[in-house]
Protein backbone atom coordinates (compact mmCIF):
# COMPACT_ATOMS: atom_id res chain seq x y z
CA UNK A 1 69.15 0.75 -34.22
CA UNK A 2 70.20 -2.70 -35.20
CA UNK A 3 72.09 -3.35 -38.97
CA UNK A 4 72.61 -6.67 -40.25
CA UNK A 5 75.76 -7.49 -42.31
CA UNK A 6 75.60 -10.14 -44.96
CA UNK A 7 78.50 -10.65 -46.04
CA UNK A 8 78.54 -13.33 -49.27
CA UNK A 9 80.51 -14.41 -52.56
CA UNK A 10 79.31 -11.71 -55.01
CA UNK A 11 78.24 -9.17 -52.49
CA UNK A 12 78.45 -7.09 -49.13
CA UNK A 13 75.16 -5.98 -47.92
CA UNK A 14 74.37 -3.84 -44.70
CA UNK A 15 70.93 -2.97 -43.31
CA UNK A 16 70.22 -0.53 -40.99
CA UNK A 17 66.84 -1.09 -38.73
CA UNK A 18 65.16 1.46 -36.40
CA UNK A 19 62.94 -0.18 -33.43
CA UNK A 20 59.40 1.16 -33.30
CA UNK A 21 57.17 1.93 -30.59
CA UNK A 22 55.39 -1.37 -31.29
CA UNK A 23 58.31 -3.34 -31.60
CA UNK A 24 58.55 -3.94 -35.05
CA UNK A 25 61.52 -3.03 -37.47
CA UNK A 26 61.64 -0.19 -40.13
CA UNK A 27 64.89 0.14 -42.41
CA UNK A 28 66.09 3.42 -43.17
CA UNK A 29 69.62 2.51 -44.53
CA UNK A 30 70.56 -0.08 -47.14
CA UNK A 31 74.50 -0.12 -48.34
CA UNK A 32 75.49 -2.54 -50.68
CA UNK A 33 78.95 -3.18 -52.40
CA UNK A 34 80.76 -5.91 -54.50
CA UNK A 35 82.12 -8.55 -52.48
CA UNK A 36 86.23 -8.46 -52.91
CA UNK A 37 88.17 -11.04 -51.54
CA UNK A 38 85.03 -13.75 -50.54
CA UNK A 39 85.13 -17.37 -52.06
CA UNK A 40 82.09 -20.12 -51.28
CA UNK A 41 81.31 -17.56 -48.37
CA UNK A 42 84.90 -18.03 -46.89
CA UNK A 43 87.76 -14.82 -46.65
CA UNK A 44 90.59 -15.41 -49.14
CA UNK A 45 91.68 -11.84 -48.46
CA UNK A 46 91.14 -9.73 -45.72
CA UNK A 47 92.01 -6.42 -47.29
CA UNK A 48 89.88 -6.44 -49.99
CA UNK A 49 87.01 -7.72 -48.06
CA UNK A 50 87.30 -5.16 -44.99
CA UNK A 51 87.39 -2.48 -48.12
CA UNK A 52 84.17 -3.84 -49.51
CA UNK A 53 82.72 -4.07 -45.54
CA UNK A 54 83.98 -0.12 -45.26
CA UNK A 55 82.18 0.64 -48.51
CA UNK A 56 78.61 -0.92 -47.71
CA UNK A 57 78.66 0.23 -44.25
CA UNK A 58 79.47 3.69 -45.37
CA UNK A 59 76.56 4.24 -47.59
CA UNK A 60 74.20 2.35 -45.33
CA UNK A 61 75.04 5.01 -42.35
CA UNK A 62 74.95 7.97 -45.24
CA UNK A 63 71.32 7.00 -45.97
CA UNK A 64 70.19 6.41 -42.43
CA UNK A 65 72.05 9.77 -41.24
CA UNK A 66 73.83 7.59 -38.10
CA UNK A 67 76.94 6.06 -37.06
CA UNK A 68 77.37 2.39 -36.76
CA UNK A 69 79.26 1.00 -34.39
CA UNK A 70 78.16 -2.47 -34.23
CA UNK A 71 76.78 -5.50 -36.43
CA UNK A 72 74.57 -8.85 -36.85
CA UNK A 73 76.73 -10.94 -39.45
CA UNK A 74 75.66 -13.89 -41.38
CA UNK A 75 78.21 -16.85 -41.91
CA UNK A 76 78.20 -19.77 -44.56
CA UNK A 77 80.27 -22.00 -46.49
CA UNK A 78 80.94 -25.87 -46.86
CA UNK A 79 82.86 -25.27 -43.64
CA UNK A 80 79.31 -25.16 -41.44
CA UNK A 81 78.69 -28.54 -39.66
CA UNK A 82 75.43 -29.58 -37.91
CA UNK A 83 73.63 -32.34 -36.14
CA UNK A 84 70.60 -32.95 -33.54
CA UNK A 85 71.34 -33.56 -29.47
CA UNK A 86 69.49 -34.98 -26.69
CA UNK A 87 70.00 -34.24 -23.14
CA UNK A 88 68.24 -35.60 -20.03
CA UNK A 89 68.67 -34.08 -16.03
CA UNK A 90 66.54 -34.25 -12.68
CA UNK A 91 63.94 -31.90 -12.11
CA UNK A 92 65.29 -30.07 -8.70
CA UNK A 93 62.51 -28.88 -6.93
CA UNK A 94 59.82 -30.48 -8.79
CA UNK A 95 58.94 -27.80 -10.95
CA UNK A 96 61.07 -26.51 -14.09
CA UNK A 97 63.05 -23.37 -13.75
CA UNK A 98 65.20 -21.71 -15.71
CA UNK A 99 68.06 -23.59 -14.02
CA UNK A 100 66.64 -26.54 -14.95
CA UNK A 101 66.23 -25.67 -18.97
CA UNK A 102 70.00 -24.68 -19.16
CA UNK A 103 71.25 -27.42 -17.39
CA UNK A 104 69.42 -29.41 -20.18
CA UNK A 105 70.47 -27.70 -23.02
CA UNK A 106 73.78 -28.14 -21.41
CA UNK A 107 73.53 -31.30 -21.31
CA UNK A 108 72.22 -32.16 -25.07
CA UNK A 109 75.32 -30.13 -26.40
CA UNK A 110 77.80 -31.98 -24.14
CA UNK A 111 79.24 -33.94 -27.67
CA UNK A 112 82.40 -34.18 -28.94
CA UNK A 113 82.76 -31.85 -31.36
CA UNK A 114 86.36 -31.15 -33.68
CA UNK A 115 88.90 -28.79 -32.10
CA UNK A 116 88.60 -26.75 -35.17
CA UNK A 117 84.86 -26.26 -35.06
CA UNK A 118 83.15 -23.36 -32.90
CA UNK A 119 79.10 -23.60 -31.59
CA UNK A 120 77.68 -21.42 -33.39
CA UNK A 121 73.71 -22.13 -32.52
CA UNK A 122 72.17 -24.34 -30.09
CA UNK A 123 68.30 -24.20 -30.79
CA UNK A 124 66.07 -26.49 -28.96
CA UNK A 125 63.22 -28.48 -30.97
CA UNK A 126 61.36 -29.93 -28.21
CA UNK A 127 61.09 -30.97 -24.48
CA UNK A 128 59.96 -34.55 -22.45
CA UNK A 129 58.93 -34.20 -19.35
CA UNK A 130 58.36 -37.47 -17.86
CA UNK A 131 55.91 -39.05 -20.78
CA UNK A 132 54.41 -35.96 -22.30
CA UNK A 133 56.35 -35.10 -25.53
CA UNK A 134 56.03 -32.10 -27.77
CA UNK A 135 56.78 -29.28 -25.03
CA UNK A 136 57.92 -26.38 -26.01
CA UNK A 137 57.89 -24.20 -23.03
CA UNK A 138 58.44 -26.31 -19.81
CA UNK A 139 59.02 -22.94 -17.50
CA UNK A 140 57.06 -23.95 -14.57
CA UNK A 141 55.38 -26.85 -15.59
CA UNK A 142 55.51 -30.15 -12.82
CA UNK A 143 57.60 -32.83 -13.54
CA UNK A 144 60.66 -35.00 -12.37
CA UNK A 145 62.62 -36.03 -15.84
CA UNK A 146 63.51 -33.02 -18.13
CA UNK A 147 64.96 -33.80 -21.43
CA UNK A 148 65.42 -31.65 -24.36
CA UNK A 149 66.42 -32.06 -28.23
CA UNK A 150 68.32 -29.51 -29.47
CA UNK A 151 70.07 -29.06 -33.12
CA UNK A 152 73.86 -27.84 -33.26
CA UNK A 153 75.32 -25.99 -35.52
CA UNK A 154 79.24 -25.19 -35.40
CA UNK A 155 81.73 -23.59 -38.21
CA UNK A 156 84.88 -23.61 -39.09
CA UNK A 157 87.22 -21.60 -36.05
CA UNK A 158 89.39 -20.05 -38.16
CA UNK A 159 86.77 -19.15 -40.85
CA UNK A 160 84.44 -17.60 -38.44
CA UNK A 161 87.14 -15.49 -36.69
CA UNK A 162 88.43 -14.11 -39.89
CA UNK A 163 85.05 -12.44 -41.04
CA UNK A 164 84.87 -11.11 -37.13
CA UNK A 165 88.20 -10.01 -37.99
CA UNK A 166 87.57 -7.92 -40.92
CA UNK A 167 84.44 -6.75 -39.23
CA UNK A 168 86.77 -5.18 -36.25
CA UNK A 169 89.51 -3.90 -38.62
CA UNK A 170 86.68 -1.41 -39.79
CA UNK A 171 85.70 -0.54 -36.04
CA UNK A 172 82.88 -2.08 -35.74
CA UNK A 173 82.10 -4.73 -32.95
CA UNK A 174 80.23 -8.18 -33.81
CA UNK A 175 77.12 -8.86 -32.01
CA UNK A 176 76.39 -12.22 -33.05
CA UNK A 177 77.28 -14.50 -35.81
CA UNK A 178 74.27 -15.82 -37.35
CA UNK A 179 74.54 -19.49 -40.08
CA UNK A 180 73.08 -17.50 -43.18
CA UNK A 181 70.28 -19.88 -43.96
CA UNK A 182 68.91 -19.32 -40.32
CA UNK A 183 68.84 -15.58 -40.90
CA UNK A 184 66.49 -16.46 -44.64
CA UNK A 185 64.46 -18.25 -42.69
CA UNK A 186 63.40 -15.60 -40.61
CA UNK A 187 62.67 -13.30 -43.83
CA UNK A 188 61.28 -15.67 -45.99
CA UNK A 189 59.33 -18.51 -44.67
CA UNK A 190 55.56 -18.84 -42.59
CA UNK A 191 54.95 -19.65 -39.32
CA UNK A 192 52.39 -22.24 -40.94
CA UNK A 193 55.28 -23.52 -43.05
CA UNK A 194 57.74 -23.68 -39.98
CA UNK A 195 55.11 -26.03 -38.35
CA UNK A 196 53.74 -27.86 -41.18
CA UNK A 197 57.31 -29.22 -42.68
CA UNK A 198 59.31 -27.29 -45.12
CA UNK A 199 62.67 -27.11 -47.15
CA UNK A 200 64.39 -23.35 -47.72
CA UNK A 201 67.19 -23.59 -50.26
CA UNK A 202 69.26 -20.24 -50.16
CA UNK A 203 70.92 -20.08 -53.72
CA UNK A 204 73.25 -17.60 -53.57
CA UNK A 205 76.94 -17.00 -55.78
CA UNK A 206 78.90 -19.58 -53.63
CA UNK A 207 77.08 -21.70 -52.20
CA UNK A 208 73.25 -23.54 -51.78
CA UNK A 209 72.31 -23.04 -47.99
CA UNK A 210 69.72 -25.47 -47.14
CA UNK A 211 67.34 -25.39 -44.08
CA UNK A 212 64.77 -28.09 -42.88
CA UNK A 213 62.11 -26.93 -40.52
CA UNK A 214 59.40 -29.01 -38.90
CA UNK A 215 56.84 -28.44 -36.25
CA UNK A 216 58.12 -24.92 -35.86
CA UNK A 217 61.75 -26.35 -35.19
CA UNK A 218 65.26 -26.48 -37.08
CA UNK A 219 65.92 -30.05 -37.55
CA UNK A 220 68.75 -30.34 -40.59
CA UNK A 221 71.20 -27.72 -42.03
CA UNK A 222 73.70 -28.45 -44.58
CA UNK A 223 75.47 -26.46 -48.06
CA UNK A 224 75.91 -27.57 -51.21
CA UNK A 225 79.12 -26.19 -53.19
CA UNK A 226 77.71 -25.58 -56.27
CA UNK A 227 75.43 -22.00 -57.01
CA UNK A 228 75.20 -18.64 -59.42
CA UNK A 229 79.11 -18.82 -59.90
CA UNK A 230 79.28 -21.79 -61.51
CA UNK A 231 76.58 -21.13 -63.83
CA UNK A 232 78.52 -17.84 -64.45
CA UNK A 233 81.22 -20.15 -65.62
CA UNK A 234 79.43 -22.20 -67.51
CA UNK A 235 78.60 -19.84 -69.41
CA UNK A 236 82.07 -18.51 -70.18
CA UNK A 237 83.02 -21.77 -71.32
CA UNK A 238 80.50 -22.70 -73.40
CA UNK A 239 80.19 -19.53 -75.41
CA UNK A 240 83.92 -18.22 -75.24
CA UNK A 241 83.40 -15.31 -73.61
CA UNK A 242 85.24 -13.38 -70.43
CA UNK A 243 83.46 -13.62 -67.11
CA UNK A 244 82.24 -10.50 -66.55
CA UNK A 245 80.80 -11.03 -69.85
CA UNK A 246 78.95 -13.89 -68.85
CA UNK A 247 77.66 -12.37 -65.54
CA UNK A 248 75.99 -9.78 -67.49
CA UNK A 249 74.64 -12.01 -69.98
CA UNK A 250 73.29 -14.16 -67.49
CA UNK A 251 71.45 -11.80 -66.06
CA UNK A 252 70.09 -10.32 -68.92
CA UNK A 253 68.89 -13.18 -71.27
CA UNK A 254 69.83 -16.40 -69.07
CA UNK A 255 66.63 -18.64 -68.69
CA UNK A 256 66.86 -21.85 -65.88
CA UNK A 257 64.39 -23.94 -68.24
CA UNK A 258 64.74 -24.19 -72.12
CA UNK A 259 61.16 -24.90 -72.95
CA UNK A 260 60.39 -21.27 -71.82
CA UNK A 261 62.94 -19.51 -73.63
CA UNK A 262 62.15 -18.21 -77.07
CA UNK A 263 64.42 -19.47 -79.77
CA UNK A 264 64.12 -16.37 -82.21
CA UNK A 265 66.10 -13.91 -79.48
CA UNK A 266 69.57 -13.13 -80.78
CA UNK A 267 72.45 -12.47 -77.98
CA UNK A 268 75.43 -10.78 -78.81
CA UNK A 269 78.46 -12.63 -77.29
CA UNK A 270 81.76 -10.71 -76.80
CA UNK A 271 84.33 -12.57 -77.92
CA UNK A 272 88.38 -12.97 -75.85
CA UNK A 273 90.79 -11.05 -77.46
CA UNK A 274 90.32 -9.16 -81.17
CA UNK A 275 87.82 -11.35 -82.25
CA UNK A 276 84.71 -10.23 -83.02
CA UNK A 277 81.63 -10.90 -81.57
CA UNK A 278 79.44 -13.96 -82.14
CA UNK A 279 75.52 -14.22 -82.38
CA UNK A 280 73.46 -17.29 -80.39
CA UNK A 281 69.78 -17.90 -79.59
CA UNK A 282 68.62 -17.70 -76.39
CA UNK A 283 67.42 -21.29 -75.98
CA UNK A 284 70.83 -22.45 -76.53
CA UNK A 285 71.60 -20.38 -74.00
CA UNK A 286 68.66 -22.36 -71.80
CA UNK A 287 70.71 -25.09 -72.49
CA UNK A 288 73.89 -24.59 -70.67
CA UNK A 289 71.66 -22.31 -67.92
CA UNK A 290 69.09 -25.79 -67.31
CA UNK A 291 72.01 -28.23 -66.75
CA UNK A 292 73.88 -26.52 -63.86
CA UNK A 293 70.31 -25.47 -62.36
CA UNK A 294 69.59 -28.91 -62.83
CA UNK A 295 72.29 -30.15 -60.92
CA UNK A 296 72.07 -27.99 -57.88
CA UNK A 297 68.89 -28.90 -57.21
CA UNK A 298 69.44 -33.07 -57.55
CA UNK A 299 72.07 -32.30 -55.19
CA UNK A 300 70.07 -30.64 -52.63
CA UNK A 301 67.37 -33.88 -53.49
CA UNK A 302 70.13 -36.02 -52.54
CA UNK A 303 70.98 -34.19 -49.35
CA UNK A 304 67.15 -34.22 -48.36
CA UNK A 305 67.22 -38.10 -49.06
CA UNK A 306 70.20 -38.91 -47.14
CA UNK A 307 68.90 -36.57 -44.04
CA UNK A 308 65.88 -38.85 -44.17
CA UNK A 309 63.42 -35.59 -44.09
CA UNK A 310 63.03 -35.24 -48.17
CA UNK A 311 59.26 -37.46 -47.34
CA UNK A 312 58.53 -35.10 -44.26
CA UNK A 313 58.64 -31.53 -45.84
CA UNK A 314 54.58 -31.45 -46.90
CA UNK A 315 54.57 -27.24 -47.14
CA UNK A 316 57.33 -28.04 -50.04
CA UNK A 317 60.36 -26.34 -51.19
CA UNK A 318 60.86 -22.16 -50.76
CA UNK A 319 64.00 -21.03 -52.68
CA UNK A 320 65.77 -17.67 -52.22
CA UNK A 321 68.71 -15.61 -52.87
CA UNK A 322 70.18 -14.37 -55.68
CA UNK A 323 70.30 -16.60 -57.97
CA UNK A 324 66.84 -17.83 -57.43
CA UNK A 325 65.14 -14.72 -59.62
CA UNK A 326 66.37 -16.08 -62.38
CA UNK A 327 63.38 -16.77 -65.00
CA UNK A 328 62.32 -20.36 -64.82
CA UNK A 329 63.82 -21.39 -61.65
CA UNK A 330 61.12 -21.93 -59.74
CA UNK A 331 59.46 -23.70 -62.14
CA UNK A 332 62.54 -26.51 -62.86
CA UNK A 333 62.60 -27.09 -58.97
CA UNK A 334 59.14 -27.77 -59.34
CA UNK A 335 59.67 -30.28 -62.36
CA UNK A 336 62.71 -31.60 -60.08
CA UNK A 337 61.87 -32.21 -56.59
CA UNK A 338 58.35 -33.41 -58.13
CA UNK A 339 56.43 -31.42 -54.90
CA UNK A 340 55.00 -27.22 -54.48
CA UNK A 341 58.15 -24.58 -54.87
CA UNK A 342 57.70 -20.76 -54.33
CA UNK A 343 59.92 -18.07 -55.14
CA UNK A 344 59.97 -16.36 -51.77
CA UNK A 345 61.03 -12.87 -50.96
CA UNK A 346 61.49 -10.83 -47.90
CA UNK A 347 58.23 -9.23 -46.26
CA UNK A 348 58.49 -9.39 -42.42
CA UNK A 349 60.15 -5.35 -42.22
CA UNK A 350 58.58 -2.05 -42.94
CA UNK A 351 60.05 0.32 -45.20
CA UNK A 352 61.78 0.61 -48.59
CA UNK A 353 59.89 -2.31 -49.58
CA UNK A 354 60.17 -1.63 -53.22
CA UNK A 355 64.14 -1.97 -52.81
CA UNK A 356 63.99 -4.95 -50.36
CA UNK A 357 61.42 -7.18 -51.84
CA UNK A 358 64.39 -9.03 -53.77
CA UNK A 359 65.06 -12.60 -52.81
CA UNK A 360 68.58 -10.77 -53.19
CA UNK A 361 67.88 -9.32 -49.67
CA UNK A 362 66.90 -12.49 -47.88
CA UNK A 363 69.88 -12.64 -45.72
CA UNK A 364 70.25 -9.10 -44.60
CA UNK A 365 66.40 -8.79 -43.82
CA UNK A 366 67.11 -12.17 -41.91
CA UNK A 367 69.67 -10.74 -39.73
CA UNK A 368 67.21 -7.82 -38.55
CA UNK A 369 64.61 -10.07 -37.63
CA UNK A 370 67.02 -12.20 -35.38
CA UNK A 371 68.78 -9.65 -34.10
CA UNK A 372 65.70 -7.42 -33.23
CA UNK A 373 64.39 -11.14 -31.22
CA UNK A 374 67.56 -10.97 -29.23
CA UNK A 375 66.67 -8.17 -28.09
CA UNK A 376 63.49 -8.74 -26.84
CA UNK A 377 65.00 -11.91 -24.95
CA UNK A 378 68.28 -10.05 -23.37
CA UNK A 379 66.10 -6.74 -22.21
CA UNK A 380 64.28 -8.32 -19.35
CA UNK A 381 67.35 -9.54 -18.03
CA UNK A 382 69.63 -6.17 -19.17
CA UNK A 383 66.39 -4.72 -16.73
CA UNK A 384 66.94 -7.05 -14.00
CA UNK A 385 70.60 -6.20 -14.00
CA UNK A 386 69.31 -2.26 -13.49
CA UNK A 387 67.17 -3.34 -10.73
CA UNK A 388 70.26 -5.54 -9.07
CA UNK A 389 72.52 -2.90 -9.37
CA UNK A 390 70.14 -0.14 -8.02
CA UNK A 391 69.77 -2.71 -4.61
CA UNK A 392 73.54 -2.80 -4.37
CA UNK A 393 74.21 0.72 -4.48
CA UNK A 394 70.69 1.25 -1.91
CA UNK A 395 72.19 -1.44 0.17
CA UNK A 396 75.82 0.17 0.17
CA UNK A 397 74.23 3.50 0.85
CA UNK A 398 72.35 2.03 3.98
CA UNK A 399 75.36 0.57 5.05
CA UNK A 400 77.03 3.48 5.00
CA UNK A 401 73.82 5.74 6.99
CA UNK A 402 74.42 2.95 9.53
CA UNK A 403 77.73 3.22 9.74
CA UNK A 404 77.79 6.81 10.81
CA UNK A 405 74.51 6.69 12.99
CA UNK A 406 76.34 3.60 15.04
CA UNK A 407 79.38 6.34 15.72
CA UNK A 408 79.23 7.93 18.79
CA UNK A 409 82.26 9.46 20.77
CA UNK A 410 81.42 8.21 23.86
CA UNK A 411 81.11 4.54 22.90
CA UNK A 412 84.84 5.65 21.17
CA UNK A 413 85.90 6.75 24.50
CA UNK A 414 84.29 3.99 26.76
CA UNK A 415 86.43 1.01 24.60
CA UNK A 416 90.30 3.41 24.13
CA UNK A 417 89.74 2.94 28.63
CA UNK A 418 88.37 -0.44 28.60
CA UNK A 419 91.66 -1.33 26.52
CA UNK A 420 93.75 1.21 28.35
CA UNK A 421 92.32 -0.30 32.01
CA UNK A 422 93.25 -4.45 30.17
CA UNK A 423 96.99 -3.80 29.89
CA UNK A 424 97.62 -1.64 33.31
């Protein structure tokens, strides 16, 4: 079993995923719960969020008829910090080992990062060796220069250890912290995308994850502040009405692009207080909705400018999370960043597809994919450790067979008068 924990602004969601024979992933648990106590993907209070952690988790293992003990759990926020790395070392024995690719990736991350920030991810892009470029497997290729590019990503220490600590104040261990927008990546984008150059903007409640991927590599990460909460609270300012009012009408009647909202739909607005409620169209509605949409995605423009990559993304923009199903999103991003956009969902898991299919699940579905890959990489080694330990315990039991074959009184006797005979 592996379960993925997404843990965002709006929401807790926790996925449970059995292993098949043939290696892929099947859910058979999904929990989900309001997120208490979560702000831009950062902890503002613990208890509330460990109660909404308890909650999900609880109906995830009721469904999947298991306990869990531990979790993959996604991490975002303005807080997350990233930037590419090269590193360059001999070649020992003129052929690359294993020794030699971590000394490299060693090497590339040896930068001076803030005393407050925590390596999260170190993921290579690409190995040199000598004058051939583009590796990405140099295990036992020939060579005498190694050098790798890598891209690091670190977060916030103290925001970091206080989701882990919420996590363990329900009884559940961590088994790796995964940057949220990695984890969507893995759910919602193409291997042909990957390679070709593309842009994933994560639009959740908090904040807009952004991921740039090129020739099958992550090359830029960063988060924009601004997402589904503050069109939430646009709302409630511009029409008057409590928040939880304007979540619900936002998801009912909101539209990201006036020109496809119909202007002869009345929407009943509760009023604050006594008053009584008031009556708008919905493509004044549009209005406020098409402005904040509008601004997220100049921002994420502008990021994709200043990165240098927004002319090197060919396979286009692929938007997910929450807040993407709103109607007309796509279609404003497309208007926008002026190049192809998709609404992508998940679709790399079996089972309960008709619940998971939801750009809503992007994250969670993520974390199964990653964690199931970790796997796969630490069980070689997990069997090499078998197959070390069973030497050891062969070798101490030979030791021990020769240890009592070597005894033999007489030899006992032979040295007690040889000693005996030394000192007379």
């Amino acid at each position: 079993m592996i379960v993925g924990l997404d843990v965002g602004t709006s929401k807790v969601i926790c996925l449970v995923g059995e292993v098949l024979a043939d290696g892929s992933l099947e859910i058979v648990g999904i929990g989900s719960h309001s997120a208490k106590g979560m702000k831009r993907g950062v902890v503002i209070n613990i208890e509330s969020t460990v109660q909404s952690i308890q909650r999900a988790v609880e109906e995830a293992e009721l469904m999947a008829g298991c306990n869990i003990h531990s979790v993959y759990v996604s991490v975002a926020g303005s807080h997350v910090r990233s930037l590419n790395s090269h590193g360059i070392v001999a070649v020992k024995n003129g052929e690359v080992q294993q020794e030699d690719i971590d000394r490299v990736i060693d090497a590339a991350q040896a930068v001076p990062i803030s005393s407050d920030q925590r390596v999260l991810h170190i993921l290579p892009q690409e190995y040199h060796i000598d004058s051939q470029e583009g590796i990405k497997d140099p295990l036992g290729m020939s060579g005498v220069r190694l050098e790798a590019n890598v891209h690091m990503i670190s977060g916030a220490a103290n925001a970091v250890m206080n989701v882990e600590k919420c996590i363990k104040r329900c009884g559940l261990g961590v088994d790796g912290v995964i940057l949220s927008q990695l984890a969507s990546s893995d759910s919602s984008l193409s291997e042909d995308e990957k390679e070709l150059g593309v842009c994933l903007v994560d639009i959740g409640a908090g904040t807009s994850d952004i991921a740039v991927w090129l020739d099958g590599a992550l090359h830029h990460t960063a988060v924009v502040p601004v997402a589904g909460d503050q069109v939430t609270n646009d709302i409630s300012m511009a029409l008057r009405t409590p928040t939880q009012h304007a979540e619900e009408i936002k998801i009912k009647y909101a539209c990201a692009m006036s020109s496809m909202a119909s202007g002869d739909q009345a929407i009943q607005v509760p009023s604050v207080g006594d008053r009584q409620p008031r009556t708008i169209s919905r493509d004044a509605l549009a209005e406020v909705v098409e402005a904040r949409y509008e601004e997220i995605y100049s921002l994420v423009q502008d990021e994709l400018r200043r990165s240098g990559y927004a002319e090197r993304i060919p396979a286009g923009i692929v938007i997910t999370g929450g807040t993407s199903l709103m109607e007309g999103a796509a279609e404003l991003a497309e208007k926008v960043f002026d190049m192809p956009v998709r609404l992508s969902v998940p679709d790399c898991i079996k089972g309960m597809s008709d619940i998971v299919d939801n750009p809503i699940y992007s994250t969670s579905v993520g974390l199964l994919a990653y964690g199931s890959k970790e796997a796969e990489m630490t069980e070689p080694s997990a069997q090499t450790m078998s197959k070390t330990q069973n030497k050891r315990d062969l070798s101490v039991l030979t030791a021990k067979k020769e240890a009592r074959s070597s005894f033999s009184p007489t030899k006992v006797w032979h040295n007690l008068k040889h000693w005996f005979q030394s000192y007379m």
